[in-house]
N, C-alpha and C. Protein backbone atom coordinates (compact mmCIF):
# COMPACT_ATOMS: atom_id res chain seq x y z
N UNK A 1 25.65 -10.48 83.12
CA UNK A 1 25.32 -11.17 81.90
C UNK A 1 24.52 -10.24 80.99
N UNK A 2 24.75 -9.90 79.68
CA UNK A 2 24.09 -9.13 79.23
C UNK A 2 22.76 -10.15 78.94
N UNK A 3 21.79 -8.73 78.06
CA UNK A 3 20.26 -9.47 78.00
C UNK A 3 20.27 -8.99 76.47
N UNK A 4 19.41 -9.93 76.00
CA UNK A 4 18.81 -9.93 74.30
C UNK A 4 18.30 -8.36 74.14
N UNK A 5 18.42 -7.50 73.42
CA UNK A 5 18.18 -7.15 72.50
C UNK A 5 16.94 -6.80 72.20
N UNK A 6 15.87 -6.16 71.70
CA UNK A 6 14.24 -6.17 71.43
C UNK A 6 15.00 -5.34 69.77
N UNK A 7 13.86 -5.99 68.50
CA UNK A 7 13.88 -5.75 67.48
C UNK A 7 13.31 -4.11 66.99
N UNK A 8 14.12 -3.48 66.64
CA UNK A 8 13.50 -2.27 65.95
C UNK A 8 12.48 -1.95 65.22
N UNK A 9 11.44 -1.59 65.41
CA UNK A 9 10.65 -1.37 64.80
C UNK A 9 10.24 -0.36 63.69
N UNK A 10 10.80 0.34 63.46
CA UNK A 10 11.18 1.89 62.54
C UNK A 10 12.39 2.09 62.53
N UNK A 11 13.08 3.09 61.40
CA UNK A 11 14.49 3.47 61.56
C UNK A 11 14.75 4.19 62.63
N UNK A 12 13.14 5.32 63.29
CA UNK A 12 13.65 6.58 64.37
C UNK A 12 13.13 5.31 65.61
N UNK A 13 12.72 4.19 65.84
CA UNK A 13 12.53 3.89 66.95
C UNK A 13 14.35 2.84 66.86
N UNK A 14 14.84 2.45 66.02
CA UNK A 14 16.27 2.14 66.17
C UNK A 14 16.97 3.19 67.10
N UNK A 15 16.70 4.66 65.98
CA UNK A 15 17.90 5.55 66.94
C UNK A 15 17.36 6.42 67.90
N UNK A 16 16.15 5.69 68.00
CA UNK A 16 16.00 6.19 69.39
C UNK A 16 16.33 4.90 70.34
N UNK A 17 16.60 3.51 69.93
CA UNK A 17 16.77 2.64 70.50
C UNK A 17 18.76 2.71 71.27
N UNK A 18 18.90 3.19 70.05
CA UNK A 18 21.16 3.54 69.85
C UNK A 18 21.07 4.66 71.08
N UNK A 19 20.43 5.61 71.23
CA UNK A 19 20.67 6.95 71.70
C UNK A 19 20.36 6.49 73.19
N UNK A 20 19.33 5.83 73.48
CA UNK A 20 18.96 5.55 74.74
C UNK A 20 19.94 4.09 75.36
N UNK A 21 20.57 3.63 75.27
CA UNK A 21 22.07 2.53 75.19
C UNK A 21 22.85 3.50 75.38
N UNK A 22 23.61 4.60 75.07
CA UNK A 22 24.59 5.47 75.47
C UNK A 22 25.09 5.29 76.99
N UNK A 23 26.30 4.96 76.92
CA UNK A 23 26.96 4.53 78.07
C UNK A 23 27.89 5.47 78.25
N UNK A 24 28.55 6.24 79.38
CA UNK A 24 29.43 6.75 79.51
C UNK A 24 30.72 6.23 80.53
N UNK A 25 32.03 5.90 80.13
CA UNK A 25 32.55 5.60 81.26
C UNK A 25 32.74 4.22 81.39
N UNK A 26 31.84 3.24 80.97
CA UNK A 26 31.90 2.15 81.71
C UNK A 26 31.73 0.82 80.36
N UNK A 27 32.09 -0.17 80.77
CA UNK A 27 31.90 -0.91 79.49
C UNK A 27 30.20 -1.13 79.11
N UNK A 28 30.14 -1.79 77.66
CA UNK A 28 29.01 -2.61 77.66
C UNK A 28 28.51 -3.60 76.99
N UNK A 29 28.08 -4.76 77.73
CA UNK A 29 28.39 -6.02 77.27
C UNK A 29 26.87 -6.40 76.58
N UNK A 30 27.27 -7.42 75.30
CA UNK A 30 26.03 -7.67 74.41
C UNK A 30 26.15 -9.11 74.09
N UNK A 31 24.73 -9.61 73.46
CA UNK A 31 24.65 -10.97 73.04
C UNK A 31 24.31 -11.03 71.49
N UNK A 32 25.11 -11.92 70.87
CA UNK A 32 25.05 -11.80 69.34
C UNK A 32 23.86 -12.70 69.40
N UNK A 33 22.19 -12.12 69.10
CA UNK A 33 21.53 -13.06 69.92
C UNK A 33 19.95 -12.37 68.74
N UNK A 34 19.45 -13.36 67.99
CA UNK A 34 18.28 -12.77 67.41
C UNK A 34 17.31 -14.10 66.66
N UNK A 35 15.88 -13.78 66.72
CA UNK A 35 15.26 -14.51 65.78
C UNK A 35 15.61 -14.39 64.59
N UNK A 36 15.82 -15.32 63.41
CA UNK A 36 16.27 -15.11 61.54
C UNK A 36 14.41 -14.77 61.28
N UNK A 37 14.38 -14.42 60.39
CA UNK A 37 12.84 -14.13 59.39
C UNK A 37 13.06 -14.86 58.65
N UNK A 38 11.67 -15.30 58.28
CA UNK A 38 11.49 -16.11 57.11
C UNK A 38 11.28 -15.15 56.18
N UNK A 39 10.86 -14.27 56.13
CA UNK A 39 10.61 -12.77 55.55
C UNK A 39 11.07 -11.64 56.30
N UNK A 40 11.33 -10.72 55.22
CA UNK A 40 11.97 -9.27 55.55
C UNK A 40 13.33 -8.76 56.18
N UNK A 41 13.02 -8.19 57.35
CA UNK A 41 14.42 -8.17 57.68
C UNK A 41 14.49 -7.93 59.51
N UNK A 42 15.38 -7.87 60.13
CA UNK A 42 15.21 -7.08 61.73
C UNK A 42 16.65 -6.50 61.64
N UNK A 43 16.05 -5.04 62.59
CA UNK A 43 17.29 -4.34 62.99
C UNK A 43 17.55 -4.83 64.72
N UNK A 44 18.52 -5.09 65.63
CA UNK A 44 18.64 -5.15 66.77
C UNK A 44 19.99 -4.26 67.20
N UNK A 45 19.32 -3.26 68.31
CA UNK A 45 20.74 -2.65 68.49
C UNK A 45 21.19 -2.95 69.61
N UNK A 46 22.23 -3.24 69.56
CA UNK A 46 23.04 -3.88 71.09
C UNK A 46 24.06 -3.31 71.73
N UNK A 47 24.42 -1.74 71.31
CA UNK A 47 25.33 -1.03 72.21
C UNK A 47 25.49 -0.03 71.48
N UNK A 48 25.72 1.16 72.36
CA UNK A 48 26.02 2.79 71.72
C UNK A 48 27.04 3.30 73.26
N UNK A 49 28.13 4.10 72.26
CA UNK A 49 28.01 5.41 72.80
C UNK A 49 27.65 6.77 72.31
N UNK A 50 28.79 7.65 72.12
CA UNK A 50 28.09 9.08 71.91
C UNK A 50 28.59 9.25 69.91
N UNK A 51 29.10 8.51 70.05
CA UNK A 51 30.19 7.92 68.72
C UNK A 51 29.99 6.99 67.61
N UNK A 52 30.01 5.75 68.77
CA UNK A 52 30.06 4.24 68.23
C UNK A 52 28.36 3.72 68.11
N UNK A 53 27.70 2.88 67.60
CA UNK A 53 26.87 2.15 67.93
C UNK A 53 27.01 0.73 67.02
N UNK A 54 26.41 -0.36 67.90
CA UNK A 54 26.75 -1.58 67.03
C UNK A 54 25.10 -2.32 67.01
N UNK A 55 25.09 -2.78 65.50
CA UNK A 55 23.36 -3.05 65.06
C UNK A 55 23.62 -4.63 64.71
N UNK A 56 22.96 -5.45 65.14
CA UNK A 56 23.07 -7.06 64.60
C UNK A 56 21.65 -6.71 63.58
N UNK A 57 21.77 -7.23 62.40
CA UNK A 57 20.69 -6.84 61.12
C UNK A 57 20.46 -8.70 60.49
N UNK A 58 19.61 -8.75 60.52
CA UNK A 58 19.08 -10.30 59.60
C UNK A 58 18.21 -9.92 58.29
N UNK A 59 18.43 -10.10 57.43
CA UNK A 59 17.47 -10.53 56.16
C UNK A 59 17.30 -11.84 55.83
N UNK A 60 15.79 -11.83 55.59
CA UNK A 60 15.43 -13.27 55.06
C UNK A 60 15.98 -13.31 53.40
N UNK A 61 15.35 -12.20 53.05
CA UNK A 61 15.86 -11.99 51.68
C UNK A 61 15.74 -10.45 51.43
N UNK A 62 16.15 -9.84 50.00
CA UNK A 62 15.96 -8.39 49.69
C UNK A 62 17.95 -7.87 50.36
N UNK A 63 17.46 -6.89 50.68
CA UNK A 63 19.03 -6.24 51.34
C UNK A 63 18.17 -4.62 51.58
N UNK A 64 19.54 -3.83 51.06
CA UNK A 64 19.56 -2.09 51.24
C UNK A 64 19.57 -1.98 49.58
N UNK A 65 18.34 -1.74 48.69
CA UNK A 65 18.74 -2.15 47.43
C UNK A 65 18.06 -0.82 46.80
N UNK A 66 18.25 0.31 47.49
CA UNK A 66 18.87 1.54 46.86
C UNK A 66 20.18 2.63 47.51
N UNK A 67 20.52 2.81 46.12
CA UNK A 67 22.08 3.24 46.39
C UNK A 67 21.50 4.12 46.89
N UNK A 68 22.53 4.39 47.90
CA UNK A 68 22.94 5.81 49.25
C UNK A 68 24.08 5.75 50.33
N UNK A 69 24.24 6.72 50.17
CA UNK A 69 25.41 6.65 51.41
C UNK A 69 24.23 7.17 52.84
N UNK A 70 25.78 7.86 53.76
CA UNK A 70 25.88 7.98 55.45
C UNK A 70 26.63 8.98 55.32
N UNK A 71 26.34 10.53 55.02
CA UNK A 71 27.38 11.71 54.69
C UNK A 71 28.04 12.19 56.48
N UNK A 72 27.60 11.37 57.52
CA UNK A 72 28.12 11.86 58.79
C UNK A 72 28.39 10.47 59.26
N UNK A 73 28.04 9.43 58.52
CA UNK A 73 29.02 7.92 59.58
C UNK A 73 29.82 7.06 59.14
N UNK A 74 30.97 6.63 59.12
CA UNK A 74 31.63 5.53 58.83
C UNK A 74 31.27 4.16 59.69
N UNK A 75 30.79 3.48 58.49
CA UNK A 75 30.50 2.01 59.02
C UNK A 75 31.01 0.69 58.36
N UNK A 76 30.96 0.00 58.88
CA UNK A 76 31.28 -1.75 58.65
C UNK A 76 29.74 -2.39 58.56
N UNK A 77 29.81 -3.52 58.34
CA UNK A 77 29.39 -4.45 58.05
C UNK A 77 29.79 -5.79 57.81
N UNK A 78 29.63 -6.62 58.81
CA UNK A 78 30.74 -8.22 59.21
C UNK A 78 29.87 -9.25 58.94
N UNK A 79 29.98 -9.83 58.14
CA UNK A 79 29.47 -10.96 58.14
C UNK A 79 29.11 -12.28 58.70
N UNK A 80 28.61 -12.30 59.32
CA UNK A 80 28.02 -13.92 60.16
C UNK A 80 27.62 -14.88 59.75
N UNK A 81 26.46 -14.87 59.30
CA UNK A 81 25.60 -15.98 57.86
C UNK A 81 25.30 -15.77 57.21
N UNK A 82 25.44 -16.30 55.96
CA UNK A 82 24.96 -16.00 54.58
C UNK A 82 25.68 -15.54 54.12
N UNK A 83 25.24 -14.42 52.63
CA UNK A 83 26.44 -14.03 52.14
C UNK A 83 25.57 -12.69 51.33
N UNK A 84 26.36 -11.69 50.99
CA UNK A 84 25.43 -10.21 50.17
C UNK A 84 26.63 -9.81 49.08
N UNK A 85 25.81 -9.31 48.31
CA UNK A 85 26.58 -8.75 47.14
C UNK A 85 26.36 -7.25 47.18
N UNK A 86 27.76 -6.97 47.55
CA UNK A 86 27.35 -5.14 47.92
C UNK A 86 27.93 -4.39 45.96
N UNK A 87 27.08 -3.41 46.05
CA UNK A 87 27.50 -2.76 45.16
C UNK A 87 28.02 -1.02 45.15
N UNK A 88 28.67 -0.48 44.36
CA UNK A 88 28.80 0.95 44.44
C UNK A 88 28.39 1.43 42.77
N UNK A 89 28.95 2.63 43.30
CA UNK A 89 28.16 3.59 42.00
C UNK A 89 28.88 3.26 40.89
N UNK A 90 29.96 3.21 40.38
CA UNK A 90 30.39 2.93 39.16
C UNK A 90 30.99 1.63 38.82
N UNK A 91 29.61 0.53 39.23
CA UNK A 91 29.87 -0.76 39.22
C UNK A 91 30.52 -1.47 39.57
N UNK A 92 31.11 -1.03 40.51
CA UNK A 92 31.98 -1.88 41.89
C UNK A 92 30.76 -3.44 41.98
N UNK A 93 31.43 -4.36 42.28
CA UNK A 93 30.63 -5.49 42.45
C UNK A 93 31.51 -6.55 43.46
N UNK A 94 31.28 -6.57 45.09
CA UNK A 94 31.96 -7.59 45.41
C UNK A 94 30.72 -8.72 46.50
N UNK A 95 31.11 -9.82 46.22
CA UNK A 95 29.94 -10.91 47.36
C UNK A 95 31.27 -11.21 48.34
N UNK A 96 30.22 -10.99 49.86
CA UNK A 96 30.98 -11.07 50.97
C UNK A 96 30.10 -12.17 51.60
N UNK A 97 31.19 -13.00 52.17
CA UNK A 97 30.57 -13.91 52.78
C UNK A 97 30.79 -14.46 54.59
N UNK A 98 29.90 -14.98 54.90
CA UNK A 98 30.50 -15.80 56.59
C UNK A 98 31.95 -15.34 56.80
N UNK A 99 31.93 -14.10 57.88
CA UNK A 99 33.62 -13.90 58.53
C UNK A 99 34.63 -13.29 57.59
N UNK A 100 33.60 -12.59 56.29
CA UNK A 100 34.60 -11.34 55.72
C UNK A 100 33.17 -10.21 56.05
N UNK A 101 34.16 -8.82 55.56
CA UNK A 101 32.92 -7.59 55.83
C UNK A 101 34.00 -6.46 54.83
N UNK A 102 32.83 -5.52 55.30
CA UNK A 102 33.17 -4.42 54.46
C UNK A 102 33.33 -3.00 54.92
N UNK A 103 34.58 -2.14 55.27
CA UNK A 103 34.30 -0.74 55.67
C UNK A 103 33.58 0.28 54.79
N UNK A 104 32.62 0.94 54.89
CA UNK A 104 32.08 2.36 54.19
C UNK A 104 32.37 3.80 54.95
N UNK A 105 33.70 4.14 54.32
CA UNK A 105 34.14 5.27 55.24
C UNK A 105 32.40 6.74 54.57
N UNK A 106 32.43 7.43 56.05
CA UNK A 106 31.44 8.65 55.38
C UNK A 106 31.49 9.07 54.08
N UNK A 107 30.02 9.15 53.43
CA UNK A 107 29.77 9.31 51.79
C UNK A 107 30.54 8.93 50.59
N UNK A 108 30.28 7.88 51.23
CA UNK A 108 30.66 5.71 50.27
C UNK A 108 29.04 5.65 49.92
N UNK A 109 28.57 5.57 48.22
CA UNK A 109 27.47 5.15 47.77
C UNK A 109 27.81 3.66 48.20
N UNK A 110 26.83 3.09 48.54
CA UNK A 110 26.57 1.41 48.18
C UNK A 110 25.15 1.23 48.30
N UNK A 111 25.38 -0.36 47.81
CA UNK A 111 23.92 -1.24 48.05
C UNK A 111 23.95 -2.11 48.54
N UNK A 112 23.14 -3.66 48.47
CA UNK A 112 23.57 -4.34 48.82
C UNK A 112 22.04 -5.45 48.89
N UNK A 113 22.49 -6.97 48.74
CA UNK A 113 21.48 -7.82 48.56
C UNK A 113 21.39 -9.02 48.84
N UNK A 114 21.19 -9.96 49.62
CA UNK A 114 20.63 -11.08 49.54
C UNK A 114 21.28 -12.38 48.72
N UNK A 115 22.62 -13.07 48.78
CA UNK A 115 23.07 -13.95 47.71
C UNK A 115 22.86 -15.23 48.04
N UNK A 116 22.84 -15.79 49.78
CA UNK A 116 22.67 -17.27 50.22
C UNK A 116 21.07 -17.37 50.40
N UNK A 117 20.76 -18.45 50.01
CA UNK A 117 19.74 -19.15 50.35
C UNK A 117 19.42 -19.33 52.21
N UNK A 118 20.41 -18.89 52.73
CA UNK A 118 20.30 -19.11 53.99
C UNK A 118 20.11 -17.80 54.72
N UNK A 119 19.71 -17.13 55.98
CA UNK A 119 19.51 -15.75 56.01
C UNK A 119 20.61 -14.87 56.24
N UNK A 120 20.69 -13.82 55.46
CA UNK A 120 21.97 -12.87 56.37
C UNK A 120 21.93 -12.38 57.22
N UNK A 121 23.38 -12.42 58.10
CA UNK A 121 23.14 -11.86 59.71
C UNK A 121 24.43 -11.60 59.63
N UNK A 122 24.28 -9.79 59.98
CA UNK A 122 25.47 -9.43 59.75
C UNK A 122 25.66 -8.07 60.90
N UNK A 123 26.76 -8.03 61.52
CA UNK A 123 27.25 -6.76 62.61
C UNK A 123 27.61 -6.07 62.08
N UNK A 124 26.52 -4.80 62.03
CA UNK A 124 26.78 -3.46 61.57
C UNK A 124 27.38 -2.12 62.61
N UNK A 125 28.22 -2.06 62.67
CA UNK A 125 29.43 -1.43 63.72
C UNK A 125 29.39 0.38 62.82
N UNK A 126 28.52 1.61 63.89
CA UNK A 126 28.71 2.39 62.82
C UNK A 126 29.99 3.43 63.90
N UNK A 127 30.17 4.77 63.49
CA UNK A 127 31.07 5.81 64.11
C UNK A 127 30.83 7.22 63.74
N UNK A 128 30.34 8.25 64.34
CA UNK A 128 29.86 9.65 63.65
C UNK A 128 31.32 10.12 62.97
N UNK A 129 31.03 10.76 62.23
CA UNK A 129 32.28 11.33 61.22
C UNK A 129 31.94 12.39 60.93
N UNK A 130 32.30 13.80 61.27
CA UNK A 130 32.31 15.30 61.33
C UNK A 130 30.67 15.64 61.93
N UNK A 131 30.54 16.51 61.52
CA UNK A 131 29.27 17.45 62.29
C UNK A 131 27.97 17.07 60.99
N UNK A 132 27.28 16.77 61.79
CA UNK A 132 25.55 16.48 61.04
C UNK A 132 25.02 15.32 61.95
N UNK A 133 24.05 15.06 61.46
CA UNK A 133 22.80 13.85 61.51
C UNK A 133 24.16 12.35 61.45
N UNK A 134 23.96 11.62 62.51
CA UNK A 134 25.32 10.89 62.26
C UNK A 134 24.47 9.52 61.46
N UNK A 135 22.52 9.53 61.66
CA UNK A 135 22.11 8.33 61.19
C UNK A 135 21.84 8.68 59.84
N UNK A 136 21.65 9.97 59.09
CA UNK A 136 21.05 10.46 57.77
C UNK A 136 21.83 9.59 56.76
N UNK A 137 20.82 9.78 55.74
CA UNK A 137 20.92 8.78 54.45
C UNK A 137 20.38 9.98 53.42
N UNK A 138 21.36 9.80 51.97
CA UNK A 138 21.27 10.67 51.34
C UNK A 138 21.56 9.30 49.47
N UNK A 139 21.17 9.88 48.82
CA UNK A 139 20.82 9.37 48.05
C UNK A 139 21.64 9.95 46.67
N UNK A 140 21.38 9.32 45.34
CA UNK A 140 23.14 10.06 44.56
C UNK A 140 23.17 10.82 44.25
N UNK A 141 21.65 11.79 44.39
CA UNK A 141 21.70 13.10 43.77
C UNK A 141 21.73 14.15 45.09
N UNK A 142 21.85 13.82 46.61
CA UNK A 142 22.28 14.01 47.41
C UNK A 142 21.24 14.72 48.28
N UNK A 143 20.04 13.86 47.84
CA UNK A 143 18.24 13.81 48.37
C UNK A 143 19.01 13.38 49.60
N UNK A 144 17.54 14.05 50.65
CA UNK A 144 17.46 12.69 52.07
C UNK A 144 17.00 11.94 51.27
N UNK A 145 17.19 10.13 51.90
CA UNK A 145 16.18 8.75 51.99
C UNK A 145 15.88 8.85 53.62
N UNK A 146 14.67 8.04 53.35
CA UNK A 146 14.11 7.63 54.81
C UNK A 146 14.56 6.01 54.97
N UNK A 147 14.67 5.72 56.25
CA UNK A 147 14.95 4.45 56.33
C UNK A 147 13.30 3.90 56.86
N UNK A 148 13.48 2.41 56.92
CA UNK A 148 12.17 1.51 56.94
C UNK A 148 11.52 2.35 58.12
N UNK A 149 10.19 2.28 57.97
CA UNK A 149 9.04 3.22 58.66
C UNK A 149 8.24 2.36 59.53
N UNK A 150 8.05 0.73 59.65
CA UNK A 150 7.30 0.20 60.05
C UNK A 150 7.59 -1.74 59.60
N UNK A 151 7.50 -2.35 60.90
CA UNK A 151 7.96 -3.45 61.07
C UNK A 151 7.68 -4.31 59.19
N UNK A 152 8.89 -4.91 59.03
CA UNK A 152 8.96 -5.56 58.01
C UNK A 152 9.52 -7.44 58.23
N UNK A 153 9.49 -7.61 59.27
CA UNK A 153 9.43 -9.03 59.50
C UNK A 153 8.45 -9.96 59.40
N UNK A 154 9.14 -11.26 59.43
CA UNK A 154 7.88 -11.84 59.89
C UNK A 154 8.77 -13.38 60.25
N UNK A 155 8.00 -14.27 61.87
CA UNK A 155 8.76 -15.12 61.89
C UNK A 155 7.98 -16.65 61.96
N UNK A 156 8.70 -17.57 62.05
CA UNK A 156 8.21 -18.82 62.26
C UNK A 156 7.02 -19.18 63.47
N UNK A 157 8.06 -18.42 64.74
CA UNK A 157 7.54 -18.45 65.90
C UNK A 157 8.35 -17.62 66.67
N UNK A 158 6.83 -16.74 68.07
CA UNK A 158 7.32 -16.02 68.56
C UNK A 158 8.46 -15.86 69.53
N UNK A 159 8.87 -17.36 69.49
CA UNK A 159 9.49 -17.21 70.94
C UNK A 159 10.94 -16.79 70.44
N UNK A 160 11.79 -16.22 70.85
CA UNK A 160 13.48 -15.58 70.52
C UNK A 160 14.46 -16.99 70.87
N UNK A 161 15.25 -16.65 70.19
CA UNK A 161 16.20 -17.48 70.11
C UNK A 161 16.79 -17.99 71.59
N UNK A 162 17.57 -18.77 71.89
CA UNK A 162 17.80 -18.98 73.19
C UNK A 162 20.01 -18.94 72.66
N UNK A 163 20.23 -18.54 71.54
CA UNK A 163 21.84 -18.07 71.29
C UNK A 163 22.54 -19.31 71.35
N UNK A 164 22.26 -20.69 71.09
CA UNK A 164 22.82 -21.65 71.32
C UNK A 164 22.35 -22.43 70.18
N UNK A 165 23.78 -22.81 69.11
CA UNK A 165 23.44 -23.39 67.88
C UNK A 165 23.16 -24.79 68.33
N UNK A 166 22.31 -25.15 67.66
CA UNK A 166 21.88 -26.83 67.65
C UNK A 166 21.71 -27.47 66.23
N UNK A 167 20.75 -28.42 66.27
CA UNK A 167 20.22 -28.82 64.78
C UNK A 167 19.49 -27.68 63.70
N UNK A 168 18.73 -27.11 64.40
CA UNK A 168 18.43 -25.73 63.68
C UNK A 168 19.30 -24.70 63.86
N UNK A 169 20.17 -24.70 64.54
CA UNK A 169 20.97 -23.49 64.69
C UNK A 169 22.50 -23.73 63.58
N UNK A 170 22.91 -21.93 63.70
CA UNK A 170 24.22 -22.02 63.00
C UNK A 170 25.44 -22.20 64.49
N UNK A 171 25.99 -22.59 63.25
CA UNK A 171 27.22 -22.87 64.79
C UNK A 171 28.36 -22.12 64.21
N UNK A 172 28.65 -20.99 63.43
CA UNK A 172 29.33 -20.22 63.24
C UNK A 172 29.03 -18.54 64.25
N UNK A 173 27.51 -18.27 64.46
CA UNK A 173 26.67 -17.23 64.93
C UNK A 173 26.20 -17.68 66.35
N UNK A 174 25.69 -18.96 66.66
CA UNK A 174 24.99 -19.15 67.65
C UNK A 174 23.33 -18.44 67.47
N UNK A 175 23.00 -18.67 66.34
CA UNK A 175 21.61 -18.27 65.99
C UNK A 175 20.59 -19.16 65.21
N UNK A 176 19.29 -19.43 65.73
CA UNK A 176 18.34 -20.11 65.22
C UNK A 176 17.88 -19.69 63.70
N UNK A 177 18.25 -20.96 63.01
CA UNK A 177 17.71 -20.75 61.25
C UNK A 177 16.07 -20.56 61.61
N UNK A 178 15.29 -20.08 60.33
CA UNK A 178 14.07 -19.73 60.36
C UNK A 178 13.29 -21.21 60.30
């Protein structure tokens, strides 16, 4: 049976969270399984290999709301709850919602934000793509960005979800509303 997940606390304690999950050989099984915030956001990573890694991400509100790409990863982003309005550089504008998503093949500007009143929770599925930094973030003038440095959540209560929608829960995700 797989086990929950613990929330990221920094972008380098994420990939140091992805790097240390590296499986070789063998499968590995995960639970779509997280507290929502009433504020901010959580990263949870729930499987890597040397390649692949897959991130379950919640925002209460806000998003990724400066443009940058991933010049070494192609990633997705699937939608679960809620809904975000991703953007690109020359005013691309699309809102994705519950059970659509979006591919960003390597050095795809986007953004992205916050459109339901309800929280977003969305499976971020990434893949290294040629030689570099496969987590680096670069920005449009083709700066590094740093990703979040220090916990930005905050929840109702401490206890974690138990993955089973009820009256507070979604029953599309199997995850507790805030």
């Amino acid at each position: 049976m797989a086990q929950a997940a613990a929330i990221a606390e920094s972008s380098q304690h994420l990939h140091d969270s992805i790097d240390a999950q590296v499986k070789h050989g063998v499968p590995t099984f995960f639970k779509l399984e997280a507290q929502l915030p009433i504020q901010g956001r959580t990263n949870i990573p729930l499987a890597a290999s040397e390649s692949m890694w897959v991130v379950l991400k919640t925002y209460a509100t806000g998003g990724e709301n400066e443009l940058h790409a991933h010049p070494h990863e192609d990633h997705t982003f699937v939608i679960l709850q809620g809904a975000a309005k991703f953007y690109g550089p020359n005013k691309e504008e699309r809102i994705a919602h519950a059970g659509e998503g979006v591919l960003l093949p390597h050095g795809t500007f986007y953004w992205f934000h916050v459109t339901s009143k309800e929280p977003l929770v969305m499976l971020r599925i990434g893949a290294a793509a040629g030689e570099g930094d496969r987590f680096g973030r670069i920005d449009i003038n083709g700066g590094v960005m740093q990703g979040m440095t220090q916990p930005t959540s905050r929840f109702r209560s401490s206890s974690p979800t138990t993955g089973m929608a009820g009256a507070d829960g979604c029953g599309r995700c199997g995850l507790l509303r805030r």
